[in-house]
C-alpha atoms as a PDB file:
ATOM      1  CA  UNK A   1       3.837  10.493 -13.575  1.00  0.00           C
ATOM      2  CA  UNK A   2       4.520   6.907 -13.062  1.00  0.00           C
ATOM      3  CA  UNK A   3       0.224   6.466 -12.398  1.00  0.00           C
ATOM      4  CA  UNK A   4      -0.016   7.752 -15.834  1.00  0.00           C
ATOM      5  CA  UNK A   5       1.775   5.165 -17.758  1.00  0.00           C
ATOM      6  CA  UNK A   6       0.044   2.674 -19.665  1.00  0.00           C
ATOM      7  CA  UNK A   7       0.425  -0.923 -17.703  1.00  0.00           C
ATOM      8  CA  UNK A   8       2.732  -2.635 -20.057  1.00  0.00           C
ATOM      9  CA  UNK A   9       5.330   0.298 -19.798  1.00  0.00           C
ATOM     10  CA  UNK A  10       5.035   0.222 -16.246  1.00  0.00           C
ATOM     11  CA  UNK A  11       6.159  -3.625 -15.922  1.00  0.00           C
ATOM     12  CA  UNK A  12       8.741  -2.714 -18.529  1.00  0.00           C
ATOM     13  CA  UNK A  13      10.111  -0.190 -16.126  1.00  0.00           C
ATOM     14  CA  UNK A  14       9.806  -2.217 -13.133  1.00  0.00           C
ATOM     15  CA  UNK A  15      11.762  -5.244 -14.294  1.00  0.00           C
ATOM     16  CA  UNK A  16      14.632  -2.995 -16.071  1.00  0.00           C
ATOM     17  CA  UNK A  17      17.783  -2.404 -14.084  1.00  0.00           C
ATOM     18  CA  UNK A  18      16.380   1.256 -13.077  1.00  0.00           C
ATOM     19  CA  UNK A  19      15.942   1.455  -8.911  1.00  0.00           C
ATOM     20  CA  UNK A  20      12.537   2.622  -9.732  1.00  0.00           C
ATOM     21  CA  UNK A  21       9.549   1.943  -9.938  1.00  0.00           C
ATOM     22  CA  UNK A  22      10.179  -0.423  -7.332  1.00  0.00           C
ATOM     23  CA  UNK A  23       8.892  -2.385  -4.640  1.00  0.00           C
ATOM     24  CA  UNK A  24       7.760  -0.016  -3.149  1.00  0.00           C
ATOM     25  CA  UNK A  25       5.476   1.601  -6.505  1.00  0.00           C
ATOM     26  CA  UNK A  26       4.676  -2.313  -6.757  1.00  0.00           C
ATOM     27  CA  UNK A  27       3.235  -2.245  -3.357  1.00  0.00           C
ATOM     28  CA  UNK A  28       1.261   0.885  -3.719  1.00  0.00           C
ATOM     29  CA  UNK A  29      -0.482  -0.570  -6.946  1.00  0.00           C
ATOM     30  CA  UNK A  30      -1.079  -3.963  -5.568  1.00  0.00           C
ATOM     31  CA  UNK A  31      -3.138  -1.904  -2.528  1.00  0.00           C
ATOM     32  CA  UNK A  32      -4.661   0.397  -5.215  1.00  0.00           C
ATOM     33  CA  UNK A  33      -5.608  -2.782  -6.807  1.00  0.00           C
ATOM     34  CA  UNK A  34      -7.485  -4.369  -4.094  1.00  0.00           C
ATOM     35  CA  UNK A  35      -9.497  -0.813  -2.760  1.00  0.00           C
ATOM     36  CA  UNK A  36     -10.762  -0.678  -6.609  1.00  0.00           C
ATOM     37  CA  UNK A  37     -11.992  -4.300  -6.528  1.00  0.00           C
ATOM     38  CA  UNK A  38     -13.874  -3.442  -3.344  1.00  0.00           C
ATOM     39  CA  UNK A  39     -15.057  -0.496  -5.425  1.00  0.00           C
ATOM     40  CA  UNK A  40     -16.275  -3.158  -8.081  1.00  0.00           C
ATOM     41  CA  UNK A  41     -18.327  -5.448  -5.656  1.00  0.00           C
ATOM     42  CA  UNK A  42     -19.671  -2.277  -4.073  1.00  0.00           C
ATOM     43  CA  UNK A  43     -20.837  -1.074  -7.460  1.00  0.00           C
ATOM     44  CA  UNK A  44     -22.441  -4.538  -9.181  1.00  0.00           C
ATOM     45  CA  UNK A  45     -23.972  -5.275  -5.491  1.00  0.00           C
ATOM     46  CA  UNK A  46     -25.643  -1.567  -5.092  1.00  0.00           C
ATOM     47  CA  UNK A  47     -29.363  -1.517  -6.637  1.00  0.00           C
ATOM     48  CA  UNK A  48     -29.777  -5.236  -7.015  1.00  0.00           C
ATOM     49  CA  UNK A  49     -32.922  -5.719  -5.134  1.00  0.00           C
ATOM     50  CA  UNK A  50     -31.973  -8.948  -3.441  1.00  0.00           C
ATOM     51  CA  UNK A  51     -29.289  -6.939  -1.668  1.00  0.00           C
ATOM     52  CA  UNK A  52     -30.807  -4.201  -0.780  1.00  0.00           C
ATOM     53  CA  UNK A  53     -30.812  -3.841   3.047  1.00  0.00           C
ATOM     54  CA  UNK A  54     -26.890  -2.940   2.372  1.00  0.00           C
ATOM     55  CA  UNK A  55     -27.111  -0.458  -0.570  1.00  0.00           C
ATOM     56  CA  UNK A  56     -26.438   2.060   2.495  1.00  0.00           C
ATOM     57  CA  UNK A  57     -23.425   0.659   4.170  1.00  0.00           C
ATOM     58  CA  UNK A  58     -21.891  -0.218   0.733  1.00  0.00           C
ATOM     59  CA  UNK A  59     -22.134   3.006  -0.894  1.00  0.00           C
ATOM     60  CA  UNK A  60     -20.172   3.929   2.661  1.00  0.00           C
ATOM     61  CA  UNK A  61     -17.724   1.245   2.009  1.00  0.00           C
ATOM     62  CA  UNK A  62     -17.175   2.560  -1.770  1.00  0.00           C
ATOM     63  CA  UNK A  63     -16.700   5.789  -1.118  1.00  0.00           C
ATOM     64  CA  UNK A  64     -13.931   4.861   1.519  1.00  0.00           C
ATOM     65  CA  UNK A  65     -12.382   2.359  -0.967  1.00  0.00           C
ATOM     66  CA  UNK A  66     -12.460   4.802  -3.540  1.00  0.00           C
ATOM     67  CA  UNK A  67     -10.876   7.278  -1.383  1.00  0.00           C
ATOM     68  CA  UNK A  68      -8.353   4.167  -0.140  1.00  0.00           C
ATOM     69  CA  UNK A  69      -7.462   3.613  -4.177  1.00  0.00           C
ATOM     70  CA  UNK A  70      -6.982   7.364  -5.042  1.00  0.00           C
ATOM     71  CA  UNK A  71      -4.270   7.489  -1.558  1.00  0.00           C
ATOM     72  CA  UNK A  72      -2.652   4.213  -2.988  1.00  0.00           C
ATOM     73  CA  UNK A  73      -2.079   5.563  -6.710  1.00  0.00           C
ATOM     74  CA  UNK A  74      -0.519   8.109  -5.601  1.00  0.00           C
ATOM     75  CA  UNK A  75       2.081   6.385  -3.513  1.00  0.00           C
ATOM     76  CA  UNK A  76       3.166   4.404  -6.770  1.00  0.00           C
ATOM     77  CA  UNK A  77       4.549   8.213  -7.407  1.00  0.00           C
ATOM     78  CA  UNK A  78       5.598   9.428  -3.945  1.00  0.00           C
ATOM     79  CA  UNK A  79       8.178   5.634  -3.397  1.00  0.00           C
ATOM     80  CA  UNK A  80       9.342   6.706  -6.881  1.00  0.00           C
ATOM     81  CA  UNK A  81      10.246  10.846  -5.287  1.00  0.00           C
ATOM     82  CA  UNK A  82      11.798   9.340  -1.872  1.00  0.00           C
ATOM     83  CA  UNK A  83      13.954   6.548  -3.338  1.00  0.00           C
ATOM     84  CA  UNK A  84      15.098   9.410  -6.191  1.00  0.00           C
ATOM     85  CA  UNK A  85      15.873  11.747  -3.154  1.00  0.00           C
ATOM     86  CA  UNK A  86      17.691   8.639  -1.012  1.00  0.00           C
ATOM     87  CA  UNK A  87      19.925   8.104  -4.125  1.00  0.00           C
ATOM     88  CA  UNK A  88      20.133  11.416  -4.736  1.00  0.00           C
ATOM     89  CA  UNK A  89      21.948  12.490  -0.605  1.00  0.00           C
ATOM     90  CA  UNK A  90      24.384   9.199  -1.809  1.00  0.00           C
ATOM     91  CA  UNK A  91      25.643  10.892  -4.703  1.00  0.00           C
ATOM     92  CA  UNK A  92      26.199  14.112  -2.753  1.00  0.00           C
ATOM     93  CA  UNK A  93      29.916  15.330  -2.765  1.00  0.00           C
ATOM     94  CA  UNK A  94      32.150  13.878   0.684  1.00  0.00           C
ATOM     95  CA  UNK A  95      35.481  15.771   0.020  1.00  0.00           C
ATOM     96  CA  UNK A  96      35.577  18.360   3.371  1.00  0.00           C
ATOM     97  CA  UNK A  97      34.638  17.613   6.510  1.00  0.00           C
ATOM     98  CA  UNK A  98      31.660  20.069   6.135  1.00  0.00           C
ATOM     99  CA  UNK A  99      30.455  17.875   3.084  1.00  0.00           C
ATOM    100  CA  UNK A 100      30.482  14.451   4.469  1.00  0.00           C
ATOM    101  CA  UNK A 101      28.335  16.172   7.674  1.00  0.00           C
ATOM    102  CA  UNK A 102      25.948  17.662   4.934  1.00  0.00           C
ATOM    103  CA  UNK A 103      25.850  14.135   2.808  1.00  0.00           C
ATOM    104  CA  UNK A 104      25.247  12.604   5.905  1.00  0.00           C
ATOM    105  CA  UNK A 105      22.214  14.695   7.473  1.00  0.00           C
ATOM    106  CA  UNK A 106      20.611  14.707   3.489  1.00  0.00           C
ATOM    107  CA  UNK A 107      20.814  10.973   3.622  1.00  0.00           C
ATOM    108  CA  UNK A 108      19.287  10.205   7.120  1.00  0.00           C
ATOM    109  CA  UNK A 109      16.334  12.953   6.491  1.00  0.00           C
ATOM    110  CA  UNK A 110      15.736  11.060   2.915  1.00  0.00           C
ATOM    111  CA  UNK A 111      15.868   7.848   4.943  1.00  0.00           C
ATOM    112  CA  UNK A 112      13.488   8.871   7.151  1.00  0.00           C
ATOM    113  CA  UNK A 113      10.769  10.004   4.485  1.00  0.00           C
ATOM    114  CA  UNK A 114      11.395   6.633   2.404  1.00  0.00           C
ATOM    115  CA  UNK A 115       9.988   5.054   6.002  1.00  0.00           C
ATOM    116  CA  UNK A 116       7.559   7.046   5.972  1.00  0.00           C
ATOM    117  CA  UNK A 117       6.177   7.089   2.662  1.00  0.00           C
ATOM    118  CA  UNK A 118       5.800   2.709   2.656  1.00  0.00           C
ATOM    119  CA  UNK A 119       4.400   3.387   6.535  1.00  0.00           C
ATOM    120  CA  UNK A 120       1.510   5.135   4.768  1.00  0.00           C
ATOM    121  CA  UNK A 121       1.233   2.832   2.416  1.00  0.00           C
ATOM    122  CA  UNK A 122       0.933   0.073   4.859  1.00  0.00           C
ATOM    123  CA  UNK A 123      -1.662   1.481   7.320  1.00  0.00           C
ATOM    124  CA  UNK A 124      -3.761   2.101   3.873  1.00  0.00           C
ATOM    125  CA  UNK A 125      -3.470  -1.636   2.804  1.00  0.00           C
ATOM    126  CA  UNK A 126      -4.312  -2.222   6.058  1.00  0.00           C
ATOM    127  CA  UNK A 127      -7.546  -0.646   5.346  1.00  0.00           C
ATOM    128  CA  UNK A 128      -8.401  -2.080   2.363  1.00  0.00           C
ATOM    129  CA  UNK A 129      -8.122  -5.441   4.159  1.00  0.00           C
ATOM    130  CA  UNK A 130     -10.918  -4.365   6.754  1.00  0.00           C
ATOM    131  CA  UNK A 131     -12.739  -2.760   3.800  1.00  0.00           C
ATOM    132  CA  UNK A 132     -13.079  -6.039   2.452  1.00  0.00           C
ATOM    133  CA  UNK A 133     -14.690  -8.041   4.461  1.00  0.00           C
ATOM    134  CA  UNK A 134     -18.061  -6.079   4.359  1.00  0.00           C
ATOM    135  CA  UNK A 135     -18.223  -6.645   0.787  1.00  0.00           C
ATOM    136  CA  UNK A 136     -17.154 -10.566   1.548  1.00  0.00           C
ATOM    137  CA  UNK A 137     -19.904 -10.555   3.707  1.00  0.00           C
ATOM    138  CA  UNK A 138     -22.654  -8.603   1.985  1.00  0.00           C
ATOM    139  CA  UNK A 139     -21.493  -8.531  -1.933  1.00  0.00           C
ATOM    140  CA  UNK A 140     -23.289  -9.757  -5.072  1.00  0.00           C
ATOM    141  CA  UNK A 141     -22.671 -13.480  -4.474  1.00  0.00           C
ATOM    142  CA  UNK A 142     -21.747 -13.034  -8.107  1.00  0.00           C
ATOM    143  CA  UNK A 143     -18.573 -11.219  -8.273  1.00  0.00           C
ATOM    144  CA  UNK A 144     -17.603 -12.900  -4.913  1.00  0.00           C
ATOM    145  CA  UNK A 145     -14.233 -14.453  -5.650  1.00  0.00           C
ATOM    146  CA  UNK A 146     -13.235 -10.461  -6.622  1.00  0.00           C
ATOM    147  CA  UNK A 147     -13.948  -9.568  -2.676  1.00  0.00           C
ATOM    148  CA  UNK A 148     -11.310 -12.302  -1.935  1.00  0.00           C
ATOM    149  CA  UNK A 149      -8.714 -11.257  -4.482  1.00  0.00           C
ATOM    150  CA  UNK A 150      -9.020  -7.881  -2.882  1.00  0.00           C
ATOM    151  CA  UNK A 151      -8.064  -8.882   0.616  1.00  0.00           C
ATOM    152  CA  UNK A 152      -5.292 -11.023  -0.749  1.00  0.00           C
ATOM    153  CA  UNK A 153      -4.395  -7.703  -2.742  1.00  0.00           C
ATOM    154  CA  UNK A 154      -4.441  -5.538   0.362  1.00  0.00           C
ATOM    155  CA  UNK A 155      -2.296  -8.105   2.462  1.00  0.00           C
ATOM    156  CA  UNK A 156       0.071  -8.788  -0.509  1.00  0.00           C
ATOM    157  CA  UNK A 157       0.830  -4.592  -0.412  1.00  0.00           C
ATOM    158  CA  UNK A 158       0.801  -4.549   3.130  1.00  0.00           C
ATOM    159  CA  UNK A 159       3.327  -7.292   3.670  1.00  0.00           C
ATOM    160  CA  UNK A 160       5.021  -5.453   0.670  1.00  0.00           C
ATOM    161  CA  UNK A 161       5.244  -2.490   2.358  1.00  0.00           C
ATOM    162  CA  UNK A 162       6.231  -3.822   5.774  1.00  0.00           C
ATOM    163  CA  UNK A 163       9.640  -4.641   3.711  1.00  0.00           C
ATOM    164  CA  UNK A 164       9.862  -1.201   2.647  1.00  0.00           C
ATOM    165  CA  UNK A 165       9.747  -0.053   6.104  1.00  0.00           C
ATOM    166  CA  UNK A 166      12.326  -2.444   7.484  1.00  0.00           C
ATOM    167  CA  UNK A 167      14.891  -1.777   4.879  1.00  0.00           C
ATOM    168  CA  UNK A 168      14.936   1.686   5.652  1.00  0.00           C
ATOM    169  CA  UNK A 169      14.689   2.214   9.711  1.00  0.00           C
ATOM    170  CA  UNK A 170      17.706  -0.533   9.506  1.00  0.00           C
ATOM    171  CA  UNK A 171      19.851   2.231   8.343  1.00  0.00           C
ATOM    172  CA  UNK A 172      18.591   5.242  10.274  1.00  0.00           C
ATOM    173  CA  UNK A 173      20.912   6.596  13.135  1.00  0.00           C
ATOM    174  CA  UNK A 174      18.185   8.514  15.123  1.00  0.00           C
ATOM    175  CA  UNK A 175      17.381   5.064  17.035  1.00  0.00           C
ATOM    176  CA  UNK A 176      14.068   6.430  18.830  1.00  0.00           C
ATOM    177  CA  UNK A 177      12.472   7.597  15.109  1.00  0.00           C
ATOM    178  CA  UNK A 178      13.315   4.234  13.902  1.00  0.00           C
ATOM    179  CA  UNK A 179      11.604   2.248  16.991  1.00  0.00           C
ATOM    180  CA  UNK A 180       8.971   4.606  16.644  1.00  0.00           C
ATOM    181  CA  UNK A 181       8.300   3.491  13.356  1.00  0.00           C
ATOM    182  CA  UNK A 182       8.616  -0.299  14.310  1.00  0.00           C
ATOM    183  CA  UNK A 183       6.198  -0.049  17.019  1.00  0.00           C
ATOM    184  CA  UNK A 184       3.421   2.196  14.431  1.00  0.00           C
ATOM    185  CA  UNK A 185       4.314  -1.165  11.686  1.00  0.00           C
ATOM    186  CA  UNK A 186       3.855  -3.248  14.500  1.00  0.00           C
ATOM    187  CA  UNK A 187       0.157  -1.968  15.521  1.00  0.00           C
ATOM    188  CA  UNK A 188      -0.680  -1.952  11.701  1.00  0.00           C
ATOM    189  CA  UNK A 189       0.447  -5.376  11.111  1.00  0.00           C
ATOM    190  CA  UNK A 190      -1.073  -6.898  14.242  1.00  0.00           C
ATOM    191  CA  UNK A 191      -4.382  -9.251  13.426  1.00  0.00           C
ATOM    192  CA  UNK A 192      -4.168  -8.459   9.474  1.00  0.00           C
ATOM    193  CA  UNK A 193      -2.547 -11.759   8.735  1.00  0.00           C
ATOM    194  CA  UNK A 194      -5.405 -13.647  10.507  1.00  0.00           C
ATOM    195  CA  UNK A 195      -8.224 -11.110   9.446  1.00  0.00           C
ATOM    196  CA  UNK A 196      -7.477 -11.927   5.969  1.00  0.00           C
ATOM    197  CA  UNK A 197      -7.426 -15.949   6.126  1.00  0.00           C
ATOM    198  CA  UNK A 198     -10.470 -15.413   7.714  1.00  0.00           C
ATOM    199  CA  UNK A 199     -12.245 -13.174   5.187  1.00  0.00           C
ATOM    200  CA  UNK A 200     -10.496 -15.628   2.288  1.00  0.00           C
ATOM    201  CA  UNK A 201     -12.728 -18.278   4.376  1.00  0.00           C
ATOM    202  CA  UNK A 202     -15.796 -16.621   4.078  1.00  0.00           C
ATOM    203  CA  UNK A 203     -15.336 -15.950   0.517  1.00  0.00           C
ATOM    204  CA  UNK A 204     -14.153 -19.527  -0.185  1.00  0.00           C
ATOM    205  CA  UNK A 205     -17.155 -20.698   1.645  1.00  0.00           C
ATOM    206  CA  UNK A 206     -19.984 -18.841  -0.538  1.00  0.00           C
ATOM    207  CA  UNK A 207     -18.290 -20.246  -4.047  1.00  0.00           C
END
């Protein structure tokens, strides 16, 4: 399992001339990334006294984020499975008639769950970034800067997976499954942009 692998191997793998990990893995992590930061406010913020009016909302917020980072790690896997199965309906045989209709319907289902997989990963990163302004908000003033470098984490993997979603509805032949997807990016990416300049603000503004 690519979640498995010790970090260095990881960026080996990711900048060799192997398809995957990818992007897409890249994506996942960078989300992962941010949700365990949030985690990491949550957890130095919890118990302090001068912060205690929020111990209950931000042992909500890390049990989300820790459910947010376990859904993210294990995308860095799933891009890895639906690019192997994309590749995999290219190499099929196109000799009859009756194989090029088989490659064919193999390649636009794998297309379609390689949309799918970055959508997910998307509307989670998109989560992470609303995540993070509680803890930009209400965090331990002294691991401040980390609730920043999570939203910028979350909006980094979002972006990231936007891509991921775009490359792969561009080739899909079922037209109303593709706009379908385009309108669900759409309503995830809509106000994430400015929510996170605004929550870098905040951040900025208690350093």
């Amino acid at each position: 399992m690519v979640k498995d692998k010790p970090i260095e191997q990881f960026l080996a793998e990711l900048a060799s001339s192997d398809p995957t990990p990818g992007g897409g893995s890249a994506a996942a992590i960078m989300g992962a990334m941010g949700a365990a930061l949030i985690s990491m406010v949550c957890n130095l913020t919890i118990g302090k006294k001068r912060y205690e009016a929020f111990d209950d909302e931000l042992k909500t917020v890390l049990e989300q984020a820790e459910t947010l980072r376990e859904r993210l790690t294990d995308m860095i896997q799933a891009d890895v499975e639906v690019f192997d199965r994309v590749m995999g309906a290219y190499r099929l045989p196109k000799n009859s008639d009756e194989e090029k209709a088989a490659r064919g319907e193999a390649i636009q289902a794998a297309l379609k769950a390689a949309t799918d997989v970055p959508l997910d990963c998307a509307r989670a990163s998109a989560e992470v970034i609303k995540l993070s302004r509680t803890v930009a908000e209400k965090g331990n003033l002294n691991v401040i800067s980390d609730a920043g470098v999570a939203v910028l984490a979350g909006y980094a993997a979002l972006k990231s997976a936007a891509l991921n979603v775009y490359i792969n509805v561009g080739s899909i032949e079922d037209k109303a499954f593709a706009e379908s997807r385009r309108q669900r990016l759409f309503t995830i990416l809509d106000g994430c942009g400015y929510s996170t300049e605004e929550i870098y603000q905040i951040v900025k503004g208690k350093l």
